[in-house]
Protein backbone atom coordinates (compact mmCIF):
# COMPACT_ATOMS: atom_id res chain seq x y z
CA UNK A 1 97.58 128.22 85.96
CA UNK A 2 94.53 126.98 87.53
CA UNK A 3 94.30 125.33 90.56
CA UNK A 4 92.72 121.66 91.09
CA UNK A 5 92.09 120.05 94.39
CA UNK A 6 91.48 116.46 95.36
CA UNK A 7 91.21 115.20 98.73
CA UNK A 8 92.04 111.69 99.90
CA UNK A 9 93.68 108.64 100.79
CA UNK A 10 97.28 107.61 99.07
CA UNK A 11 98.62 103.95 99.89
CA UNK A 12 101.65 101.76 99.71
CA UNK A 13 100.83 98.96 97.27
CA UNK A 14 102.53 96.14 97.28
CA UNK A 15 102.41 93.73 94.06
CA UNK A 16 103.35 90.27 93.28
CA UNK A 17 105.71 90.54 90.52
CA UNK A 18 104.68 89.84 86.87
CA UNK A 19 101.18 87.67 87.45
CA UNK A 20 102.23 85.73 90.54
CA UNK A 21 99.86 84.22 92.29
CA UNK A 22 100.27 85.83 96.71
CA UNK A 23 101.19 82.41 97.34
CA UNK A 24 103.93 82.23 94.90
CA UNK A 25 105.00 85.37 95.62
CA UNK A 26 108.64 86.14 97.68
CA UNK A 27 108.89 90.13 97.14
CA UNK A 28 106.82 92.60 96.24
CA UNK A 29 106.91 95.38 93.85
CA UNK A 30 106.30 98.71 95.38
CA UNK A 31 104.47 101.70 94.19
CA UNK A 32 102.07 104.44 95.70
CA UNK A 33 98.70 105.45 94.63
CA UNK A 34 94.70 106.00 95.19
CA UNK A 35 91.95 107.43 93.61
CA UNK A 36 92.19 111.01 94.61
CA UNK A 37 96.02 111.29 94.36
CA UNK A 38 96.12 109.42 90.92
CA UNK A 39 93.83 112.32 89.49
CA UNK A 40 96.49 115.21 91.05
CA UNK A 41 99.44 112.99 89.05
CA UNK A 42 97.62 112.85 86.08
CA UNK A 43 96.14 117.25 86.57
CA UNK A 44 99.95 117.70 87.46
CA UNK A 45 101.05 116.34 84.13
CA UNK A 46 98.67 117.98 82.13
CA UNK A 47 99.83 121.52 83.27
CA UNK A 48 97.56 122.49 85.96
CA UNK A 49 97.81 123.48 90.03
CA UNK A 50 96.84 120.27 91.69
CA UNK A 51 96.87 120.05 95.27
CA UNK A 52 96.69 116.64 97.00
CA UNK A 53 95.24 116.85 100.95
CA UNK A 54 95.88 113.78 102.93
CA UNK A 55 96.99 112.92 106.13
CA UNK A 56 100.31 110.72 106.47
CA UNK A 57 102.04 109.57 109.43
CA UNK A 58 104.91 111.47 110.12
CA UNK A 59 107.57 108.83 109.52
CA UNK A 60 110.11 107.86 106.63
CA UNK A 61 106.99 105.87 104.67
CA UNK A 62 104.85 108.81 105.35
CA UNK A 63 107.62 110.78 103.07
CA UNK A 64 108.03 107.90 100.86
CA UNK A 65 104.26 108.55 99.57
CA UNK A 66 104.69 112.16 99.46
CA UNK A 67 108.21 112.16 97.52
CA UNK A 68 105.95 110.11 95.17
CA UNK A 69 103.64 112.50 94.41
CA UNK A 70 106.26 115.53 94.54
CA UNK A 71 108.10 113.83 91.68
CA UNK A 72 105.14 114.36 89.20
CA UNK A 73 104.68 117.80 90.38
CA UNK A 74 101.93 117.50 92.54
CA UNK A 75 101.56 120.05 95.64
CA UNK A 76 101.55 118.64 98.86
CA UNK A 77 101.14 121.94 100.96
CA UNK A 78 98.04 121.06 102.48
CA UNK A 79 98.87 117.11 103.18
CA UNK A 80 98.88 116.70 107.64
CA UNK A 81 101.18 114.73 109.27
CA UNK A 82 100.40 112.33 111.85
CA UNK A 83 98.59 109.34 113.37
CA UNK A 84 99.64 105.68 113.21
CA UNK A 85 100.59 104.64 109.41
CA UNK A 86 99.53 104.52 105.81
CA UNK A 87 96.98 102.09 104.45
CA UNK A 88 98.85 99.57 102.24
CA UNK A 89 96.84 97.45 99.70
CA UNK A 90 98.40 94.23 98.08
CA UNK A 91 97.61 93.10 94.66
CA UNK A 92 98.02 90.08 92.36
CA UNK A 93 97.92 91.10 88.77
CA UNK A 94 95.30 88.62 86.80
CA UNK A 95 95.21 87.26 83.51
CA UNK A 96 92.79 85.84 80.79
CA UNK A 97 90.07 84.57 82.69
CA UNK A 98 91.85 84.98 86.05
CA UNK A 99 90.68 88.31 87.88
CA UNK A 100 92.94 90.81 89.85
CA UNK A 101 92.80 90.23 93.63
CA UNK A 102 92.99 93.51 96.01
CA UNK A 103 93.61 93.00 99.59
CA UNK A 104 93.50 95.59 102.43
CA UNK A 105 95.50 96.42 104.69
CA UNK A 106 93.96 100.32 105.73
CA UNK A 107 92.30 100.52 109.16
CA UNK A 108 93.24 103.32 111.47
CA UNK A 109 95.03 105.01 108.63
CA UNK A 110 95.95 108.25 109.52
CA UNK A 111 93.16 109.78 107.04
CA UNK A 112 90.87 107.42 108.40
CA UNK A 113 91.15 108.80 111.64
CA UNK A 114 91.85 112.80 110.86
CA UNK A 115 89.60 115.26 111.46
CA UNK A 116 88.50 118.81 110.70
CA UNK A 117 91.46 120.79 113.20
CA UNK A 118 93.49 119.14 110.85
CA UNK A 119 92.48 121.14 107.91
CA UNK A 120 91.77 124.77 106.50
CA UNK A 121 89.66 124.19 103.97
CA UNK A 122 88.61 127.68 103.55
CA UNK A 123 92.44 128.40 102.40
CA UNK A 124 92.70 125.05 100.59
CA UNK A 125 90.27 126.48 98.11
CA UNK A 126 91.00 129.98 97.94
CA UNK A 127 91.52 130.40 94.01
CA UNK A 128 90.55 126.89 93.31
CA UNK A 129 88.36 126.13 89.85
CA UNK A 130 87.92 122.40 90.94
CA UNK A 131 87.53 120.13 93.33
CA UNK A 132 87.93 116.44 93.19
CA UNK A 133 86.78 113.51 95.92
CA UNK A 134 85.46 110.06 95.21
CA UNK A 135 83.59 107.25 97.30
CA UNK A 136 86.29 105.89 98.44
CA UNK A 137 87.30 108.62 100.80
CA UNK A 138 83.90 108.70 102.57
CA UNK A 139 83.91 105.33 103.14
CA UNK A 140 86.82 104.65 105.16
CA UNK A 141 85.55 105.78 108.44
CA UNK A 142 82.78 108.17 109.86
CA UNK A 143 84.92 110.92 110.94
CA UNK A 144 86.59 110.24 107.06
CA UNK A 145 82.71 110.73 105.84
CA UNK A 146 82.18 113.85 107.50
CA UNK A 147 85.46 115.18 106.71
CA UNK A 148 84.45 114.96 103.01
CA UNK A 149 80.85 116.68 103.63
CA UNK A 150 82.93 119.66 105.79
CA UNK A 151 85.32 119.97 102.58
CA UNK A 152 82.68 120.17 100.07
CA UNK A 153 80.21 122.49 102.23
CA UNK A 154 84.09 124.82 102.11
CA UNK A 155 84.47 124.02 98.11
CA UNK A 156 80.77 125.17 97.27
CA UNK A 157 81.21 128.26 99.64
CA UNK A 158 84.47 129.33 97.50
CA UNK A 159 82.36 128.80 94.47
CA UNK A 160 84.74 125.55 92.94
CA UNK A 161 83.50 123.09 90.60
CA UNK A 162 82.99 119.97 92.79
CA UNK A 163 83.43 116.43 90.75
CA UNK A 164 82.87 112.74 92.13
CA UNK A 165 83.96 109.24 90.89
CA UNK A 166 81.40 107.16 92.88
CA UNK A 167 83.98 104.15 92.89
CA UNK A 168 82.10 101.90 95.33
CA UNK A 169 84.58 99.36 96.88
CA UNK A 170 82.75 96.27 98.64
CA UNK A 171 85.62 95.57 100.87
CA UNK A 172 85.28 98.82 102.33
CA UNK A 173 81.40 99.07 103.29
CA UNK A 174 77.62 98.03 102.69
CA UNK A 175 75.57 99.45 99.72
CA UNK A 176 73.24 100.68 102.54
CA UNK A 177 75.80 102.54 104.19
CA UNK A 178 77.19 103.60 100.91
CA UNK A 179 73.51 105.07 99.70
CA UNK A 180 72.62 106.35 103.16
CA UNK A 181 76.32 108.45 102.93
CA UNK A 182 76.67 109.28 99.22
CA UNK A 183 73.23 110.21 98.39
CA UNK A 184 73.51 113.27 101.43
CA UNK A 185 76.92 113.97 99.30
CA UNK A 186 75.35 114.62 96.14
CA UNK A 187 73.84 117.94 96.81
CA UNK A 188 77.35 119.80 96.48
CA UNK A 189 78.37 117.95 93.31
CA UNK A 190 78.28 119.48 89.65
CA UNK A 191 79.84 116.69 87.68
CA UNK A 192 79.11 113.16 88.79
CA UNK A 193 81.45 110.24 87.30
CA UNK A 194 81.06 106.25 87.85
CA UNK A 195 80.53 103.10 85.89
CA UNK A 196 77.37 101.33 85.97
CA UNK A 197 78.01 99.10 88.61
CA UNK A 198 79.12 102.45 91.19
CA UNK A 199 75.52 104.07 90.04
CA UNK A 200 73.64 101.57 91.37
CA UNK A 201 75.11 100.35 94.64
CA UNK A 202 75.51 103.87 95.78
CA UNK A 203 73.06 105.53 94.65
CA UNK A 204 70.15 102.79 93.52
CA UNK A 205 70.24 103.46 89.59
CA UNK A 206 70.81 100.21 87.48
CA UNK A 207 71.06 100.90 83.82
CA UNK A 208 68.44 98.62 82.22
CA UNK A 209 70.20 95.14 81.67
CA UNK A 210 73.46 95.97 81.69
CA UNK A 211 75.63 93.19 83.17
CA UNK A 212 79.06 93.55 84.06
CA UNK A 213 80.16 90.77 84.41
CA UNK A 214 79.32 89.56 80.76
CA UNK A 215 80.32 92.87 79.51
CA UNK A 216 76.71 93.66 77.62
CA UNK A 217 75.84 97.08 77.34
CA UNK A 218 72.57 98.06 76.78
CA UNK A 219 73.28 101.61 76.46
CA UNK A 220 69.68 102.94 76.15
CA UNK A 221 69.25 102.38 80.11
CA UNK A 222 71.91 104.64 80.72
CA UNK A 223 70.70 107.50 79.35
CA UNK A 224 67.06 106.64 81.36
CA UNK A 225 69.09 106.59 84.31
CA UNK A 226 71.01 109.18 84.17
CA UNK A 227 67.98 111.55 83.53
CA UNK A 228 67.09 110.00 86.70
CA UNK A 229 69.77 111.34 88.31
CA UNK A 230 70.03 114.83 86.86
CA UNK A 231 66.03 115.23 88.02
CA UNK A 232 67.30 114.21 91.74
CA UNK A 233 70.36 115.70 92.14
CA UNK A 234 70.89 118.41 89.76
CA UNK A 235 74.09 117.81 88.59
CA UNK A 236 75.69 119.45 85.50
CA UNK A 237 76.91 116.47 83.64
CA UNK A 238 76.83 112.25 84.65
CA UNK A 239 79.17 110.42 83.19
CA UNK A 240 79.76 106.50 83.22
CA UNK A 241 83.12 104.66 81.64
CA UNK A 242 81.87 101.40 79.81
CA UNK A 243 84.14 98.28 80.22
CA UNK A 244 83.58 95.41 78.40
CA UNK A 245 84.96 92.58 80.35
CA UNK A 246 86.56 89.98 77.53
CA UNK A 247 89.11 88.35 80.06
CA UNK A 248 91.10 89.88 82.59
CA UNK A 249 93.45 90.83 80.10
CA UNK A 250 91.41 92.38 77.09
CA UNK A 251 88.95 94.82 77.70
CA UNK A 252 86.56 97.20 75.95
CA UNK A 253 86.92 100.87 77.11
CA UNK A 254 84.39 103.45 76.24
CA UNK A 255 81.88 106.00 77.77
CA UNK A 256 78.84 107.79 77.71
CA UNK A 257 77.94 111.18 79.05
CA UNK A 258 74.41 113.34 79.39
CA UNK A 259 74.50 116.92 79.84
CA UNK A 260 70.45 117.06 80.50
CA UNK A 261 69.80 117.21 76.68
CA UNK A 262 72.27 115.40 74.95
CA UNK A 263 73.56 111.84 75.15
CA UNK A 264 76.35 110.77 73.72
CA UNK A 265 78.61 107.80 73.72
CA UNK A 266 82.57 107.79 73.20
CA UNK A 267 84.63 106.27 70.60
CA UNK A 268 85.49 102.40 71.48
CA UNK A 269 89.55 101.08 71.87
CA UNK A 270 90.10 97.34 72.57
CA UNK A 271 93.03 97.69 75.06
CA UNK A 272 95.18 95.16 76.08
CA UNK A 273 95.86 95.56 79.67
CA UNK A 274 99.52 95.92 81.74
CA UNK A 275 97.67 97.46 84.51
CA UNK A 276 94.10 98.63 85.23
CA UNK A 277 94.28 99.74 88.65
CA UNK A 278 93.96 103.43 88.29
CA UNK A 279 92.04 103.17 85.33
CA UNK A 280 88.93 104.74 86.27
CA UNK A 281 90.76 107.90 87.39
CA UNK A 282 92.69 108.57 84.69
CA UNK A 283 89.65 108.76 82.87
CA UNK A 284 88.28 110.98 85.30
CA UNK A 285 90.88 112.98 85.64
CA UNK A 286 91.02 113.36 81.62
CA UNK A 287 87.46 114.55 81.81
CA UNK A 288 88.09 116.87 84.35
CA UNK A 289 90.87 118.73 81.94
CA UNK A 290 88.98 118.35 79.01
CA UNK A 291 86.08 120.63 81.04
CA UNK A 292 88.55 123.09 82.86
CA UNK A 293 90.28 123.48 79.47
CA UNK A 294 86.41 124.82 78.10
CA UNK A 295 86.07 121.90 76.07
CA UNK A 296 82.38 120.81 75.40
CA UNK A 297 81.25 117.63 77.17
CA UNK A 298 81.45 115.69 74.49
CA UNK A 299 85.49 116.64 73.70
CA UNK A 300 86.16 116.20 77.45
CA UNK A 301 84.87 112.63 77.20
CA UNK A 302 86.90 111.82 74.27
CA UNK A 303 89.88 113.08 76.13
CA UNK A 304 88.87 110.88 79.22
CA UNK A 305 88.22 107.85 77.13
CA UNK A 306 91.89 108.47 75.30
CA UNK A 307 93.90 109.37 78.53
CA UNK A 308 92.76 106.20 80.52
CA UNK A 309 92.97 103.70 77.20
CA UNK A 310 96.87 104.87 77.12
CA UNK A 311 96.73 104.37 80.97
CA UNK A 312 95.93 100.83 80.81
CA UNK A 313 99.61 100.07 79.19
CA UNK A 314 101.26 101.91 82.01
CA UNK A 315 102.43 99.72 85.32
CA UNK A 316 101.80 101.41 88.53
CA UNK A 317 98.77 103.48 89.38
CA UNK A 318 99.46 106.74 88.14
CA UNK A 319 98.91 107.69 84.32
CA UNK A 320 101.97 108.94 83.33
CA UNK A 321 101.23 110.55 79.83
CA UNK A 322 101.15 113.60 78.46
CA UNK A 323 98.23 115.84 77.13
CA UNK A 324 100.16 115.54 73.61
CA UNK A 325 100.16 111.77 73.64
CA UNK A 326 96.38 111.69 74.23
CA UNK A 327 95.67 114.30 71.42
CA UNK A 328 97.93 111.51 68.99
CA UNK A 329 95.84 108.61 70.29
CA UNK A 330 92.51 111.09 69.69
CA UNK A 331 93.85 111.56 65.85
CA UNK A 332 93.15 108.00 65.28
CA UNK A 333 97.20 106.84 65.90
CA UNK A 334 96.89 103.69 67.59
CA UNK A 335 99.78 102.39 66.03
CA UNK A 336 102.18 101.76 68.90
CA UNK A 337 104.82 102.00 66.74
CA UNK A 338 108.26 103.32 67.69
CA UNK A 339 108.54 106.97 68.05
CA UNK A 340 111.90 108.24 67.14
């Protein structure tokens, strides 16, 4: 069994049932989840080794979080315990032309605030095959950004596969900071994964005229830029999902992938969304099994494409399918009918 490992934050979200509005709402629907930890759930299911490494306060929510993770089979060996609490994000749910609506709650989380002594990362990635962070991790906090450079400087010295979902979040810091941060990143990463948007607020490249908020894709402009970025950075493969933004409620999911030589662009499913949060990595994740499993890029994009299209029907930000349900969506069975 191979061994996968991501490294990152995992919060307490709290939702407004249904589509409430946070005004309307009295409770809150609770679930955990977060980039990093979203792609160990969805490696977990799929068969393989994956290793989540956090830090959590040690204290009965800290557990909460990890029990969460433990009951899809991740391993949480490697997660610290400590400092002051667990980021928590809120969200209200939108629909038609109504967007989503994230608020954060994650200052002085305890990843936020670990550092190196808290770590082995030369263990952590004995026998590893991959290694998983995105832009969210490095943007939490300084010591958070460095903690991601010492961990990838330990994965490329242990020879591991290093991926990245830029996943640039606004609320969290400055496309100068992001650019000045991420681009130093880049140098230890072999398969870099994004949307258009993520490619050019941290790292400059803006795919021709592309607009995401209209949901036009002008899909020659991808494959210009991501040239672009295999010249600078010398990664392996670049990878962008393609959302087409009809309302907040029906989307266009696709993608398109270079390999240096080759572009190629994904079968197209018009999904009707439950819930999106988590959507970009469960197609990441997807990817990332499609390529451990020795598929060609193009096969481990149609499996990315698949796994996140069947995420988007699933509440809660983990993808909770199966690597047999994506090969029945792949066959062309989009049905939704019954199974029994």
């Amino acid at each position: 069994m191979k061994k996968a490992v991501t490294l990152g934050e995992i919060m307490l979200r709290l939702s407004t049932p249904g589509y409430q509005r946070f005004v309307q709402a009295d409770s809150f629907d609770v679930v955990y989840g977060g980039g990093e930890a979203n792609v160990a759930v969805s490696l977990a299911n799929y068969g393989y080794e994956a290793y989540f490494v956090s830090k959590l306060p040690k204290n009965e929510i800290g557990q909460a979080a990890i029990n969460s993770l433990r009951k899809f089979g991740v391993k949480t060996d490697y997660i610290a315990r400590g400092g002051e609490r667990i980021g928590i994000y809120y969200l209200e749910t939108g629909a038609s032309m109504r967007p989503s609506n994230v608020v954060y709650d994650r200052a002085h989380s305890s990843i936020a605030e670990a550092d190196m002594k808290d770590f082995d990362f030369d263990e952590i990635f004995k026998n590893a095959a991959w290694f998983h962070f995105s832009g969210i991790t490095p943007a939490l906090s300084d010591s958070a950004a460095l903690l991601t450079e010492e961990a990838l400087k330990a994965a490329k010295k242990n020879n591991v596969t290093v991926s990245v979902d830029l996943n640039y979040r606004k609320k969290l810091w400055s496309p100068e900071k992001a650019k000045e941060v991420m681009t130093r990143l880049m140098q230890y990463v072999d398969v870099c994964i994004g949307n258009e948007e993520d490619a050019h607020l941290t790292l400059g490249f803006k795919p021709g005229q592309t607009d995401v908020t209209s949901g036009e894709l002008e899909l020659a402009g991808y494959k210009d830029i991501f040239k672009q970025m295999i010249d600078k950075f010398g990664f392996k493969y670049v990878i962008s999902s393609l959302r087409e933004s009809h309302s907040a409620s029906d989307n266009g999911w696709s993608a398109c992938a270079f390999d240096g030589n080759e572009f190629y662009h994904s079968r197209k499913y018009e999904i009707r969304i439950v819930d999106r949060v988590g959507g970009g990595d469960s197609f990441a994740s997807g990817v990332i099994y499609g390529l451990l499993e020795g598929k060609n890029f193009k096969d481990a994009l149609e499996f990315g494409v698949a796994a996140s299209a069947l995420k988007h029907t699933i509440h809660g930000d983990f993808n909770l399918v199966t690597v047999e349900e994506v090969e029945t969506l792949l066959k062309g069975d989009a049905s939704g009918r019954v199974q029994r």
